[in-house]
Structure formats: structure tokens, C-alpha cells
N, C-alpha and C. Protein backbone atom coordinates (compact mmCIF):
# COMPACT_ATOMS: atom_id res chain seq x y z
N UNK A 1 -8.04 -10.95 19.25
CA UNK A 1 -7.37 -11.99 18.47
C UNK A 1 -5.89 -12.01 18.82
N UNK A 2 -5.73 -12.77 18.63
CA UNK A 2 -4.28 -13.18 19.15
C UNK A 2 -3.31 -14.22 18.21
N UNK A 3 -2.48 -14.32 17.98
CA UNK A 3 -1.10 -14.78 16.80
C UNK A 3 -0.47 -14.33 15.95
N UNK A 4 0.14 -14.61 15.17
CA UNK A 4 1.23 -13.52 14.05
C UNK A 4 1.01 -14.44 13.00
N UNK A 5 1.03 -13.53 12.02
CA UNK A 5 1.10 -14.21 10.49
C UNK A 5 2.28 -15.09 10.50
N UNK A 6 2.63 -16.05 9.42
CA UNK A 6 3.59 -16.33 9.11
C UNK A 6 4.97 -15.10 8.40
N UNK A 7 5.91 -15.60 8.00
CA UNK A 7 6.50 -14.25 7.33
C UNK A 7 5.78 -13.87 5.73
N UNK A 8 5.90 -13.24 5.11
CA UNK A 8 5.16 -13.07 3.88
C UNK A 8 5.16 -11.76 3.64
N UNK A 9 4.64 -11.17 2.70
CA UNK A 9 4.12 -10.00 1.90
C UNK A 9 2.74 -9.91 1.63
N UNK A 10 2.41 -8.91 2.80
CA UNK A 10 0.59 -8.31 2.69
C UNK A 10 0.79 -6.81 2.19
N UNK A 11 -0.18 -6.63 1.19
CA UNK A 11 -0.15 -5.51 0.06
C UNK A 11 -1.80 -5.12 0.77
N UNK A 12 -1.67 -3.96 0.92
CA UNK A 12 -2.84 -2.75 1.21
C UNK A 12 -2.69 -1.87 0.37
N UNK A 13 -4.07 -1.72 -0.83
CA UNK A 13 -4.07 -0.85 -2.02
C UNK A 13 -5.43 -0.18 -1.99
N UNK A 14 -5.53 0.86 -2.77
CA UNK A 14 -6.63 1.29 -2.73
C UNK A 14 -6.70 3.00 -3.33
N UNK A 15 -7.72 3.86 -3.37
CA UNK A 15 -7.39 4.75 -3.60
C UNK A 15 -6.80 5.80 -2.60
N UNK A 16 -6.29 7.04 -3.06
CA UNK A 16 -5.54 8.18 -1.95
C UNK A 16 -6.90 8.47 -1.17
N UNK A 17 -6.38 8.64 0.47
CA UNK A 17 -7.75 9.23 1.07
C UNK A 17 -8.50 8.13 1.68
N UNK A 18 -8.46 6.56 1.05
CA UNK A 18 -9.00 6.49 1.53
C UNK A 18 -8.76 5.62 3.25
N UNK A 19 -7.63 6.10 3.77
CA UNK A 19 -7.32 5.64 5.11
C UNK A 19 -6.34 4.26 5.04
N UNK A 20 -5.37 4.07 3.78
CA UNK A 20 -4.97 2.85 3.81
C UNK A 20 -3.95 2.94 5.13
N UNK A 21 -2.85 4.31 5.39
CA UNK A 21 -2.22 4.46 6.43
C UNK A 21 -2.80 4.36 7.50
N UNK A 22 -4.07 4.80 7.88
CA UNK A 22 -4.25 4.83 9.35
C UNK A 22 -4.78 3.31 9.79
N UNK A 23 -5.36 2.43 8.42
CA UNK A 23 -5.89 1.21 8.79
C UNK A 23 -4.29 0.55 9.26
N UNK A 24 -3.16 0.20 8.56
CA UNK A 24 -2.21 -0.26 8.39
C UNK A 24 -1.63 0.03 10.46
N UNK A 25 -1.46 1.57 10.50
CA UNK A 25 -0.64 1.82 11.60
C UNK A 25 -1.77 1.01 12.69
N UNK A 26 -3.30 0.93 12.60
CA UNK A 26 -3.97 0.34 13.48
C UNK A 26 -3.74 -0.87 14.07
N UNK A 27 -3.16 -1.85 12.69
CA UNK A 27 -2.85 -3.47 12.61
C UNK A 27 -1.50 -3.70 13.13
N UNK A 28 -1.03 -2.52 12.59
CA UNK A 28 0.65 -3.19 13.18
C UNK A 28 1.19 -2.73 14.96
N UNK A 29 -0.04 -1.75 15.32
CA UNK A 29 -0.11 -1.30 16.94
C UNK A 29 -0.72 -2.68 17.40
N UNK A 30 -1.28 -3.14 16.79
CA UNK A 30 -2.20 -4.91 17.46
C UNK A 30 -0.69 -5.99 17.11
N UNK A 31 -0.46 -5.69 15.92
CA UNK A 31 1.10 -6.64 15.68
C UNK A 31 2.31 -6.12 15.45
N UNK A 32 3.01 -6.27 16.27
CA UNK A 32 4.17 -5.27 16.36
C UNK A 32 5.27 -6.05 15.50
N UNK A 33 5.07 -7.00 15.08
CA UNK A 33 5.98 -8.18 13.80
C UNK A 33 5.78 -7.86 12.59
N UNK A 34 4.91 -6.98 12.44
CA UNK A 34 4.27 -6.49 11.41
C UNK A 34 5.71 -5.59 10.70
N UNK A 35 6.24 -5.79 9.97
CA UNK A 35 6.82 -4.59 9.02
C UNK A 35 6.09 -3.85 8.27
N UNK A 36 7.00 -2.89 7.92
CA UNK A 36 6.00 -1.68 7.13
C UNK A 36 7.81 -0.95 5.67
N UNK A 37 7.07 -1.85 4.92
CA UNK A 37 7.43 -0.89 3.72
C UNK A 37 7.82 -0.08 3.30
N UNK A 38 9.38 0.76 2.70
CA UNK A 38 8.86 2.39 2.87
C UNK A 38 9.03 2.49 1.94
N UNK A 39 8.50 2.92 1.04
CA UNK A 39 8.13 3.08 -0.56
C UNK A 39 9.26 4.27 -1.19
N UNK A 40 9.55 4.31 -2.40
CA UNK A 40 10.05 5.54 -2.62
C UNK A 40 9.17 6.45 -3.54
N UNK A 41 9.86 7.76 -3.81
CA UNK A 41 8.77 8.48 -4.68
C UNK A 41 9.60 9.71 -5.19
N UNK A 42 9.15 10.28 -6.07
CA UNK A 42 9.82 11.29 -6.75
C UNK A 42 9.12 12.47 -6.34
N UNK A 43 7.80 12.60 -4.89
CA UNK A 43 7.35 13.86 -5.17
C UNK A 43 7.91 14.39 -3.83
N UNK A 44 7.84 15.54 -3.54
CA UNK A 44 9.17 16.89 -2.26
C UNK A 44 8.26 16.16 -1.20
N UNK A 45 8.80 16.28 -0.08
CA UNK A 45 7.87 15.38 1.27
C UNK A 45 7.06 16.96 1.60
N UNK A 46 6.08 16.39 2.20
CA UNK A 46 4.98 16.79 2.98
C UNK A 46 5.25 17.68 4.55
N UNK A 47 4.91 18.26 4.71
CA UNK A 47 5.63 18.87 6.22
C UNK A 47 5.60 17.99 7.19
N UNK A 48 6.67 17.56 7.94
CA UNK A 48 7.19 16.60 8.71
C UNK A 48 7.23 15.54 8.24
N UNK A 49 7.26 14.75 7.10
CA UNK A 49 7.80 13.61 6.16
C UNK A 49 9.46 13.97 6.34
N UNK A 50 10.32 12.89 6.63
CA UNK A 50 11.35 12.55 6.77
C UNK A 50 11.72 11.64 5.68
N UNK A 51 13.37 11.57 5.44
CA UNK A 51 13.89 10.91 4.07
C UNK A 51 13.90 9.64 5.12
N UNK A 52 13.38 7.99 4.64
CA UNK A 52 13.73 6.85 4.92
C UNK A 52 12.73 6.48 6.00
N UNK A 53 11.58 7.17 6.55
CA UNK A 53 11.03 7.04 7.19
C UNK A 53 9.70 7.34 6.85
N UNK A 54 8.68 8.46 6.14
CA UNK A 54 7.87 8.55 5.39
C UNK A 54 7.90 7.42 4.03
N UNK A 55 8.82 7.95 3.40
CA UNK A 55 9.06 7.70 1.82
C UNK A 55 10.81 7.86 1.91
N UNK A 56 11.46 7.29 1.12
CA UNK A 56 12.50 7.12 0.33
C UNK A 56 12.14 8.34 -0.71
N UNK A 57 12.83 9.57 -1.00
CA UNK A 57 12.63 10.72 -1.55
C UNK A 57 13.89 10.70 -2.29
N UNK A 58 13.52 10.55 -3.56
CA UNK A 58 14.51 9.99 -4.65
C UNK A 58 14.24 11.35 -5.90
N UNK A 59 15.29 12.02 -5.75
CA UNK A 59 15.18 12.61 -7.59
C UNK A 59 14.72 12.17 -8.55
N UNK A 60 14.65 12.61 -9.86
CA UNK A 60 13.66 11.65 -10.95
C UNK A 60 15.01 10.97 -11.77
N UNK A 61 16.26 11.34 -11.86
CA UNK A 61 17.33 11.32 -12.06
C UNK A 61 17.96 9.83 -11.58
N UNK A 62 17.32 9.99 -10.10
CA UNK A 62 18.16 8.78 -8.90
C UNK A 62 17.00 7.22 -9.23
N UNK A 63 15.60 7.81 -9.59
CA UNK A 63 14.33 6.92 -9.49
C UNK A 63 14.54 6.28 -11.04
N UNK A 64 15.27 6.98 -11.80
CA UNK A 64 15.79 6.03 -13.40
C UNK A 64 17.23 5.55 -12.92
N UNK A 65 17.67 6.08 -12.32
CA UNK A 65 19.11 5.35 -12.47
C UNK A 65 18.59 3.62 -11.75
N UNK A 66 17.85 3.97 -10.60
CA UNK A 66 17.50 2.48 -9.40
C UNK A 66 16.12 1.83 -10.92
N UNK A 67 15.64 2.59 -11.46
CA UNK A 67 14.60 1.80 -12.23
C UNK A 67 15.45 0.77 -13.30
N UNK A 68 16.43 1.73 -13.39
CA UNK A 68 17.07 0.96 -14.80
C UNK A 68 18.00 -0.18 -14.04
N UNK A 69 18.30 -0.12 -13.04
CA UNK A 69 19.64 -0.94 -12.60
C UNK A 69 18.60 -2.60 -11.50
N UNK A 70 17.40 -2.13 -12.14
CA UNK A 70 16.25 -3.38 -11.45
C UNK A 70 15.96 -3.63 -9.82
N UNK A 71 16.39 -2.60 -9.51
CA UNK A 71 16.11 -2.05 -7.88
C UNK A 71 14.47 -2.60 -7.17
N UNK A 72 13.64 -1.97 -8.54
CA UNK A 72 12.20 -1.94 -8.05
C UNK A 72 11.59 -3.49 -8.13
N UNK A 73 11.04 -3.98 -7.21
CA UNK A 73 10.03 -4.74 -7.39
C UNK A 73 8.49 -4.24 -8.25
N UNK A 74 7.83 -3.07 -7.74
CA UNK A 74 7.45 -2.47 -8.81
C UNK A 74 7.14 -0.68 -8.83
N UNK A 75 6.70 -0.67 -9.72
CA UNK A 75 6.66 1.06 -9.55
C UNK A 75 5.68 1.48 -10.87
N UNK A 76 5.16 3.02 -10.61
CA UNK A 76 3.90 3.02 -11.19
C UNK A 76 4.22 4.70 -11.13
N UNK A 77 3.39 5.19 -12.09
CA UNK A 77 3.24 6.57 -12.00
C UNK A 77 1.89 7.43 -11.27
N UNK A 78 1.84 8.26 -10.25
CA UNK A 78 0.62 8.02 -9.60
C UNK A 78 0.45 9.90 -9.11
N UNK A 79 -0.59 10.18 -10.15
CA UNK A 79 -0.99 11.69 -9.95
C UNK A 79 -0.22 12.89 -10.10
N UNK A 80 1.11 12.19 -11.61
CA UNK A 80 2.09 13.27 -11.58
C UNK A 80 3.33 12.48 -11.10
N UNK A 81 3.79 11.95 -9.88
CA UNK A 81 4.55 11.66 -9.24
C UNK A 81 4.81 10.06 -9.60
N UNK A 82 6.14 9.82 -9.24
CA UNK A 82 6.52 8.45 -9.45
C UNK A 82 6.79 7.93 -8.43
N UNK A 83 6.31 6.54 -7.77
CA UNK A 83 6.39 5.76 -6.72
C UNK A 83 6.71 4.26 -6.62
N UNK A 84 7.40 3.76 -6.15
CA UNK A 84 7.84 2.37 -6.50
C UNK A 84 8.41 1.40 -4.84
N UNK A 85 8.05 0.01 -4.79
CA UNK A 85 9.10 -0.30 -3.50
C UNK A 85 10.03 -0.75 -4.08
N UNK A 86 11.32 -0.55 -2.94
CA UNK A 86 12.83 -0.98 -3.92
C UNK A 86 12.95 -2.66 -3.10
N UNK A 87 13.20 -3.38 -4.01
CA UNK A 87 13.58 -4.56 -3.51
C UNK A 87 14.44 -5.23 -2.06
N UNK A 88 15.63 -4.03 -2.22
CA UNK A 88 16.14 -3.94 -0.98
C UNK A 88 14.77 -3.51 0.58
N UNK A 89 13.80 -3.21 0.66
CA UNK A 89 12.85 -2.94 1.52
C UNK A 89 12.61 -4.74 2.06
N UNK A 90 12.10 -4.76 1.04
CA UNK A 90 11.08 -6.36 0.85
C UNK A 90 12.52 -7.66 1.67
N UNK A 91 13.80 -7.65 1.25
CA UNK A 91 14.85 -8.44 1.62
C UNK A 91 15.37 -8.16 2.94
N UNK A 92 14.70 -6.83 3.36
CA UNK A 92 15.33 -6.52 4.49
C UNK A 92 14.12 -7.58 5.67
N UNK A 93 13.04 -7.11 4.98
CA UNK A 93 12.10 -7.66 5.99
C UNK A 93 12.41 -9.33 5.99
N UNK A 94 12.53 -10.17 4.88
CA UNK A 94 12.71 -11.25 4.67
C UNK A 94 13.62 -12.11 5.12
N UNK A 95 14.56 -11.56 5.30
CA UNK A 95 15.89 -11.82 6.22
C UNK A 95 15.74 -12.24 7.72
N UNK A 96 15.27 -11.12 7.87
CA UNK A 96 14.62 -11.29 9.74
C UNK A 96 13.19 -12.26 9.98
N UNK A 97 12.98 -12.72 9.11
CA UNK A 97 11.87 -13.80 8.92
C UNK A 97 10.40 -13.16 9.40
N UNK A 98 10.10 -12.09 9.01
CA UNK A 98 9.41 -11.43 9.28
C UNK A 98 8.31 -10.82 8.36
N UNK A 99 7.00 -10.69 8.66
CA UNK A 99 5.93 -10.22 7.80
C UNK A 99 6.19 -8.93 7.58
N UNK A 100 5.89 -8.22 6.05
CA UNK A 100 5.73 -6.70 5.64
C UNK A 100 4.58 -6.28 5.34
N UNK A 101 4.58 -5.31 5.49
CA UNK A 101 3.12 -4.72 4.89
C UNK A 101 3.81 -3.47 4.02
N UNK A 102 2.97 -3.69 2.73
CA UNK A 102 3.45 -2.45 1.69
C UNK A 102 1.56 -1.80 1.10
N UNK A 103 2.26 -0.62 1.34
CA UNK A 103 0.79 0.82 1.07
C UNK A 103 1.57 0.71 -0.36
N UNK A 104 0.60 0.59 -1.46
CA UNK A 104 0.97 0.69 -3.16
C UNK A 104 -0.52 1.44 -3.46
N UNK A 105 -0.38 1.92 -4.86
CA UNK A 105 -1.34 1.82 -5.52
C UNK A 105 -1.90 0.90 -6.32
N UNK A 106 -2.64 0.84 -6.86
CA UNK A 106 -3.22 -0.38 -7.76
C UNK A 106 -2.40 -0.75 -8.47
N UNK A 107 -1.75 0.32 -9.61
CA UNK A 107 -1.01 -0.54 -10.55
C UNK A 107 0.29 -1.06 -10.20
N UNK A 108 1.07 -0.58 -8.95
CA UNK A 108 2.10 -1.67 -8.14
C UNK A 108 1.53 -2.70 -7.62
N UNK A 109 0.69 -2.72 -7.01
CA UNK A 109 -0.19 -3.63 -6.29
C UNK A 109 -0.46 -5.00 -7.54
N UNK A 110 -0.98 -4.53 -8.57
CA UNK A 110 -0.82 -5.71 -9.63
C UNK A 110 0.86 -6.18 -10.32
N UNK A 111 1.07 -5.07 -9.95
CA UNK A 111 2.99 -5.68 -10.62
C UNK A 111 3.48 -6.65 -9.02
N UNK A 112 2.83 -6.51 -7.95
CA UNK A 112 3.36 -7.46 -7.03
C UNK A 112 2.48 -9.07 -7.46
N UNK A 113 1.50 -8.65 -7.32
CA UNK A 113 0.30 -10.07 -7.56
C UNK A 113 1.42 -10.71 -8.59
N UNK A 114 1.60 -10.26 -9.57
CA UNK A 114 2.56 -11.01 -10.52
C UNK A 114 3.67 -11.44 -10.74
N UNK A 115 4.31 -10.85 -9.72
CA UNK A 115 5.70 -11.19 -9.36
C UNK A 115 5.98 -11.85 -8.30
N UNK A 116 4.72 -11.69 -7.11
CA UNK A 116 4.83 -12.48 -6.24
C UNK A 116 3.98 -13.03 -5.83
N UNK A 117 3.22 -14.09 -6.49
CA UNK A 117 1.98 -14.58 -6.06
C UNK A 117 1.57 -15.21 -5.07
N UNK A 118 2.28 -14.83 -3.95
CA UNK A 118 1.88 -15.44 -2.86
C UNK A 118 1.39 -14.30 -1.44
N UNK A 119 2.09 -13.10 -2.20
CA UNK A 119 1.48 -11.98 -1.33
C UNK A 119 -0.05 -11.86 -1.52
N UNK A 120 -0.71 -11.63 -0.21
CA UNK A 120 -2.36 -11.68 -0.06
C UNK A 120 -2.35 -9.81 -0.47
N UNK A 121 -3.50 -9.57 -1.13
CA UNK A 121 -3.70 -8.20 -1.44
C UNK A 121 -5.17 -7.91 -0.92
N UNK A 122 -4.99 -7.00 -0.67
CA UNK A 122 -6.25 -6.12 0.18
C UNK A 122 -6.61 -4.64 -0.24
N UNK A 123 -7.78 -4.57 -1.01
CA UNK A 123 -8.47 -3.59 -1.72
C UNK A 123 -9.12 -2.90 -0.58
N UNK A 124 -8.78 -1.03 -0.11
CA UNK A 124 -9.28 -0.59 1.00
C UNK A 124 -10.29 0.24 -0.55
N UNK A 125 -11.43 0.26 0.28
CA UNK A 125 -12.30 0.93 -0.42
C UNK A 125 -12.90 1.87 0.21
N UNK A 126 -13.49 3.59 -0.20
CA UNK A 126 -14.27 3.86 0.66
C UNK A 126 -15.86 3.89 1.23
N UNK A 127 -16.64 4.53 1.13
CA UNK A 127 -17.97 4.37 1.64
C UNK A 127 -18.96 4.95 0.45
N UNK A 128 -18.05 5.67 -0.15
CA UNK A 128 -19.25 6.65 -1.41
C UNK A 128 -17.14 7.51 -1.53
N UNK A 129 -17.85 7.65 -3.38
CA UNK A 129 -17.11 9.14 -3.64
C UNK A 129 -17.26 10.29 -3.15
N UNK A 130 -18.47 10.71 -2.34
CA UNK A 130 -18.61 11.90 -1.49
C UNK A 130 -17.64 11.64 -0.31
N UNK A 131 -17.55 10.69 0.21
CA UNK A 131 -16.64 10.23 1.22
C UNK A 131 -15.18 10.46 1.00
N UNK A 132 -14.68 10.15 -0.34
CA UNK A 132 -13.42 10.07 -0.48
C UNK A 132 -12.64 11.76 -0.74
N UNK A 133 -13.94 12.30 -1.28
CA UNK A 133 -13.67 13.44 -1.66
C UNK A 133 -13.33 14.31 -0.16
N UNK A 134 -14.47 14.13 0.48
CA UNK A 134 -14.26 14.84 2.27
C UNK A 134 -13.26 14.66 2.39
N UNK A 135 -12.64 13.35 2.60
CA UNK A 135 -11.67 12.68 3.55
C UNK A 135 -9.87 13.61 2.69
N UNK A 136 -10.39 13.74 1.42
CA UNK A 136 -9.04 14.14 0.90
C UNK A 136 -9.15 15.65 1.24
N UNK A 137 -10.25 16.37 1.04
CA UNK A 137 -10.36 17.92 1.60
C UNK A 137 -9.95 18.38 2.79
N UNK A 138 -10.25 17.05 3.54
CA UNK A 138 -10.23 17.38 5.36
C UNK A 138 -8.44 17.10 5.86
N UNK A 139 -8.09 16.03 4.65
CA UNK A 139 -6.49 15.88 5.09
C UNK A 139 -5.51 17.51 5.38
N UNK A 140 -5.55 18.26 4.20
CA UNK A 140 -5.43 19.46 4.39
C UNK A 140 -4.15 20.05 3.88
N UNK A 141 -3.21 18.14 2.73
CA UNK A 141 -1.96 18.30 2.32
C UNK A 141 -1.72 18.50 1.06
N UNK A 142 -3.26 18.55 0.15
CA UNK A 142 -3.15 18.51 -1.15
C UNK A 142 -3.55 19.84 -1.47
N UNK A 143 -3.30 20.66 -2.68
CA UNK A 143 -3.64 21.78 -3.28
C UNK A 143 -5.23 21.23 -4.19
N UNK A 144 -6.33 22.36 -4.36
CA UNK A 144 -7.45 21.80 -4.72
C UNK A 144 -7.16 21.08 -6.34
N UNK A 145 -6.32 21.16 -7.34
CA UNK A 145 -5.91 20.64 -8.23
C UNK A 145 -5.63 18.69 -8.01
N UNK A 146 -4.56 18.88 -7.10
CA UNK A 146 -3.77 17.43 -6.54
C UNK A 146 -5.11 17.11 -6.27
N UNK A 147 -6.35 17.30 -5.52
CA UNK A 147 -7.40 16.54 -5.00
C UNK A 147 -8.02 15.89 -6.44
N UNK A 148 -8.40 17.15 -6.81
CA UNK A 148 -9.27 16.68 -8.68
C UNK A 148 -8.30 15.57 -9.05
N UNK A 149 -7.10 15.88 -9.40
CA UNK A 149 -6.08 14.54 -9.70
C UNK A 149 -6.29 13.19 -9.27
N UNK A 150 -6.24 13.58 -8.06
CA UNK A 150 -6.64 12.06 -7.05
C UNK A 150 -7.78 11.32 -6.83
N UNK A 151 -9.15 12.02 -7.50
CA UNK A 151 -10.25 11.54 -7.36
C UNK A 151 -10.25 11.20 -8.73
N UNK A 152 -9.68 11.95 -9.87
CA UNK A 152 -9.87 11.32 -11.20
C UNK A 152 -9.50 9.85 -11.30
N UNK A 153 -7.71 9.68 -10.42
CA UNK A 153 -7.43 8.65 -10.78
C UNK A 153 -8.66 7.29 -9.73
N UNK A 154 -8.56 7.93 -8.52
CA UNK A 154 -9.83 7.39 -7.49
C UNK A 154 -10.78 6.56 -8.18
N UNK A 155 -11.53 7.30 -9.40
CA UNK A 155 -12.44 6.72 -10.11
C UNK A 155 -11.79 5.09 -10.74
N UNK A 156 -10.85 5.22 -11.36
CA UNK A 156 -10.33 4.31 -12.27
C UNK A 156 -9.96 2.91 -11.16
N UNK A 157 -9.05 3.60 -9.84
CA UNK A 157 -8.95 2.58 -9.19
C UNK A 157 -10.31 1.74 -8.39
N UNK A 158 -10.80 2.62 -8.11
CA UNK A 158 -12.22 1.56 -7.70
C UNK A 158 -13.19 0.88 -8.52
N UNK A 159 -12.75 1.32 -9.94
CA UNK A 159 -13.53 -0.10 -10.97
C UNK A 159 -12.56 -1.07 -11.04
N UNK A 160 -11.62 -1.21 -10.45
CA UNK A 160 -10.54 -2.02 -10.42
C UNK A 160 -10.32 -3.20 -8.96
N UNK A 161 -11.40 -3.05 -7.88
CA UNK A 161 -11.99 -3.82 -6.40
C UNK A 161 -11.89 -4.76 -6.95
N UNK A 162 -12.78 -5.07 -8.03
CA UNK A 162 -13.14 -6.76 -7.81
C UNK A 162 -11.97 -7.85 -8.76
N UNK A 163 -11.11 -7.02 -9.09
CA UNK A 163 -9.03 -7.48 -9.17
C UNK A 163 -8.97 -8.10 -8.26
N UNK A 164 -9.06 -7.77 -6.93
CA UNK A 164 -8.22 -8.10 -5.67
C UNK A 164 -9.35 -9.15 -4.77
N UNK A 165 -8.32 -10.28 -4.05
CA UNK A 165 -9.26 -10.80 -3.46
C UNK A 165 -10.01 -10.80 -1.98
N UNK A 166 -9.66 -9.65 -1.69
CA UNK A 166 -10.29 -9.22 -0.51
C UNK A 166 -10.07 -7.60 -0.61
N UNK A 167 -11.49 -7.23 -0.21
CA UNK A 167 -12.08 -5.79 -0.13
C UNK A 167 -12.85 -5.21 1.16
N UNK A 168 -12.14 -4.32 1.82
CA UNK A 168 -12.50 -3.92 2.90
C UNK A 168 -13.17 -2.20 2.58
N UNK A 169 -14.66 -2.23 3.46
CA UNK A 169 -14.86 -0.77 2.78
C UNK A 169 -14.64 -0.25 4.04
N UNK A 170 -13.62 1.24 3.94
CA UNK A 170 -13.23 1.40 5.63
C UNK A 170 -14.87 3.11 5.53
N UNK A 171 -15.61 2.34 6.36
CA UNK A 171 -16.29 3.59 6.68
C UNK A 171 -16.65 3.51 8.21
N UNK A 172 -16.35 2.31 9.21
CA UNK A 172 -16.62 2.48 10.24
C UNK A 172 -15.09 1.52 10.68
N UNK A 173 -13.88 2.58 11.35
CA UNK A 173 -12.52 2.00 11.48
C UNK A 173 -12.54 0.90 12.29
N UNK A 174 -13.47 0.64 13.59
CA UNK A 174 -12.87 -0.49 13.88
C UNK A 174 -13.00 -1.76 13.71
N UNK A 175 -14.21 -1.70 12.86
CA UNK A 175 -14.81 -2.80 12.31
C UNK A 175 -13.98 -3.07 10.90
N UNK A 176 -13.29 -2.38 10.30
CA UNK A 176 -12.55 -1.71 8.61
C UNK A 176 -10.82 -2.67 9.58
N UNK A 177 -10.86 -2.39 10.43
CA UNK A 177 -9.56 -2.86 11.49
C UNK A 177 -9.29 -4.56 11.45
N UNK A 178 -10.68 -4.55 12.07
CA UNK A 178 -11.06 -5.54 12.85
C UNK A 178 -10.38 -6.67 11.39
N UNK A 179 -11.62 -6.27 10.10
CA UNK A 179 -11.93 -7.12 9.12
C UNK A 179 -10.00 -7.05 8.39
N UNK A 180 -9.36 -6.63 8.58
CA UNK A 180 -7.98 -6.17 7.81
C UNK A 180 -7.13 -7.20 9.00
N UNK A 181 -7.45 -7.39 10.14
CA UNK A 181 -6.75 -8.06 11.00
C UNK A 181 -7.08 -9.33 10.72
N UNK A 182 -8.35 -9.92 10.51
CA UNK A 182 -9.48 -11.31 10.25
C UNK A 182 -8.25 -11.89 9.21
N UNK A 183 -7.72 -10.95 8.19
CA UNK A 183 -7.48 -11.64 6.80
C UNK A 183 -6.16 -11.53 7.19
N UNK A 184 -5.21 -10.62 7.56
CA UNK A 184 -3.85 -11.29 8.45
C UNK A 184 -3.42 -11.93 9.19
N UNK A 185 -4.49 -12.65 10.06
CA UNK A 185 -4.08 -14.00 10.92
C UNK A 185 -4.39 -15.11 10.23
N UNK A 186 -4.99 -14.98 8.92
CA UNK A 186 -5.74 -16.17 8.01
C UNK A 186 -4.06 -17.09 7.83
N UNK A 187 -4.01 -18.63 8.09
CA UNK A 187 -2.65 -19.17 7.79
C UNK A 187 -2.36 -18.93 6.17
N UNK A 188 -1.27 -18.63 5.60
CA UNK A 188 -1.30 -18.66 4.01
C UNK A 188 -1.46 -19.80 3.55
N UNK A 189 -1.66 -19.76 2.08
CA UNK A 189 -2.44 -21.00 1.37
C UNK A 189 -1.49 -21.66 1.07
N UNK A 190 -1.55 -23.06 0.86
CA UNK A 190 -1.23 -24.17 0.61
C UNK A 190 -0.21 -23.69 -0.64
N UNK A 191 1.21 -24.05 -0.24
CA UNK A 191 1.88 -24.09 -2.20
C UNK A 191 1.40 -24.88 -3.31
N UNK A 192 0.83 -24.12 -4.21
CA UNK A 192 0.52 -24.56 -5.71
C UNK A 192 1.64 -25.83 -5.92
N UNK A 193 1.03 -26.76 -6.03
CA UNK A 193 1.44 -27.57 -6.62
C UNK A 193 2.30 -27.79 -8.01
N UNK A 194 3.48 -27.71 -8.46
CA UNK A 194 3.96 -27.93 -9.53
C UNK A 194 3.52 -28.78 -10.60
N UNK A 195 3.94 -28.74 -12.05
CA UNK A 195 3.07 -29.46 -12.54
C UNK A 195 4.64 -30.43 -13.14
């Protein structure tokens, strides 16, 4: 396939684990116009996570001062930890007339639908909860607690699929690719008409 989205805001949500990063880095190696989001978060980075390049790694101190001063487009509390994109991300991409892609969880993912209803959202789902559970065991970055955490909340977000209007179940990647690329070359929809 071949063309570029228009500029816009594409939201990839879903639960932890289940491959929303590796689908994302797949699409934007096929589209290099593609921006990518960098979220912030209140939890210590991961070994080789970098400040401004992983995550925006914000104190809980720095993540109320930017919450209170309306920084966030949205932000959510997610397994302990607090995570949010800061507005300045989204303006940077917008400027350069250029498409973003933002990794959220569900409940940012619905504070965007509502604030920006024109961003397309994409529910990554996985294959079975036995699946999601592997996939978070095999990562090898969570303590066995953080996993239980993540599958508890896991549960809640996947009765939450049929929210979003497109659902990709990634259990075979290049086809999980393929179908995530199908719905980013789609032209965006027509502006709603005013009344």
C-alpha cells in the first residue's frame, strides 16, 4: 500500500502486553510521516528508557503542577502510575502538518474521543487472556505483582472493545499490521455538518 494519511490524530489503545508498541513502530517503519506521541508518566523508566524519548518522566509533584496549569489533553491513572499526553506533543505534530500516533490507555483514549472527535481510535486486542498473560511474563519488565495489576486492569479494558470503532486482534503481526495500516490510509470522514 502506498499514501499518507492526511494530518490528524490516530489513537492506538488497548490493554498492557498487548503489542500496541510493536504494532505502532511496524506502521510508522511503512510511514515515516507518521508521528509518535511521547506520553508522560509518573512511573522511574525501565532499563534503557530515556527522559523525552520513551516517556516524558515527570515527578508526581511536576505531573500536578502541568495537570493543574491544563497542560494535558488527557491523563488517567494506570496500575499505580499516572500517565497523560501533554498538549504541547499533539501542537508540535500539528504545526508541521503532520499525522500523530498516540499509545494511551482506554480511559485517555476516551478523554481524546471527547475532546477530539475527529481522531480515529483503534482498540488492539489480544488473542485469549492466556495470551496476554504470556506476552506480559515473556516481556520480562514487570515484577509478578505489576503483571496481576495489569491483567486485573486488562480485564476491565477489554469489556470496554466494542467503545471503539475499530478493533484489531493482534495474534498473527502481519496481518494485526497489515489491518492497522488498512484503517490509516482510510481518507478521514467528512466534517459533521453544523447545525
Amino acid at each position: 500500500m502506498t499514501g499518507a494519511r492526511q494530518p490528524g490524530i490516530f489513537v492506538i489503545t488497548g490493554p498492557s502486553g498487548v503489542g500496541k508498541g510493536t504494532l505502532i513502530a511496524a506502521l510508522r517503519e511503512r510511514h515515516p510521516e507518521l508521528g509518535l506521541s511521547i506520553s508522560a508518566t509518573t512511573r522511574a523508566p525501565r532499563a534503557g528508557e530515556e527522559d523525552g524519548v520513551a516517556y516524558h518522566f515527570l515527578a508526581d509533584a511536576e505531573f500536578d503542577r502541568r495537570l493543574a496549569a491544563g497542560d494535558f489533553v488527557e491523563h488517567a491513572n494506570y496500575a499505580g502510575h499516572r500517565y497523560g499526553t501533554l498538549r504541547s506533543e499533539l501542537e508540535r505534530h500539528t504545526r508541521e502538518r503532520k499525522p500523530v500516533v498516540l499509545e494511551i490507555e482506554v480511559e485517555g483514549a476516551r478523554q481524546v474521543r471527547d475532546a477530539i472527535p475527529s481522531a480515529v481510535l483503534v482498540f488492539i486486542a489480544p488473542p485469549s487472556q492466556a495470551a496476554l498473560r504470556r506476552r506480559l511474563e515473556e516481556r520480562g519488565t514487570d515484577a509478578p505483582a505489576t503483571i496481576a495489576k495489569r491483567l486485573a486492569v486488562a480485564e476491565e479494558e477489554l469489556a470496554a472493545r466494542n467503545e471503539f470503532p475499530h478493533v484489531i486482534v493482534n495474534d498473527q503481526l502481519d496481518a494485526a499490521v497489515g489491518a492497522l495500516e488498512e484503517i490509516y490510509l482510510r481518507p478521514p470522514p467528512p466534517p459533521t455538518p453544523s447545525r
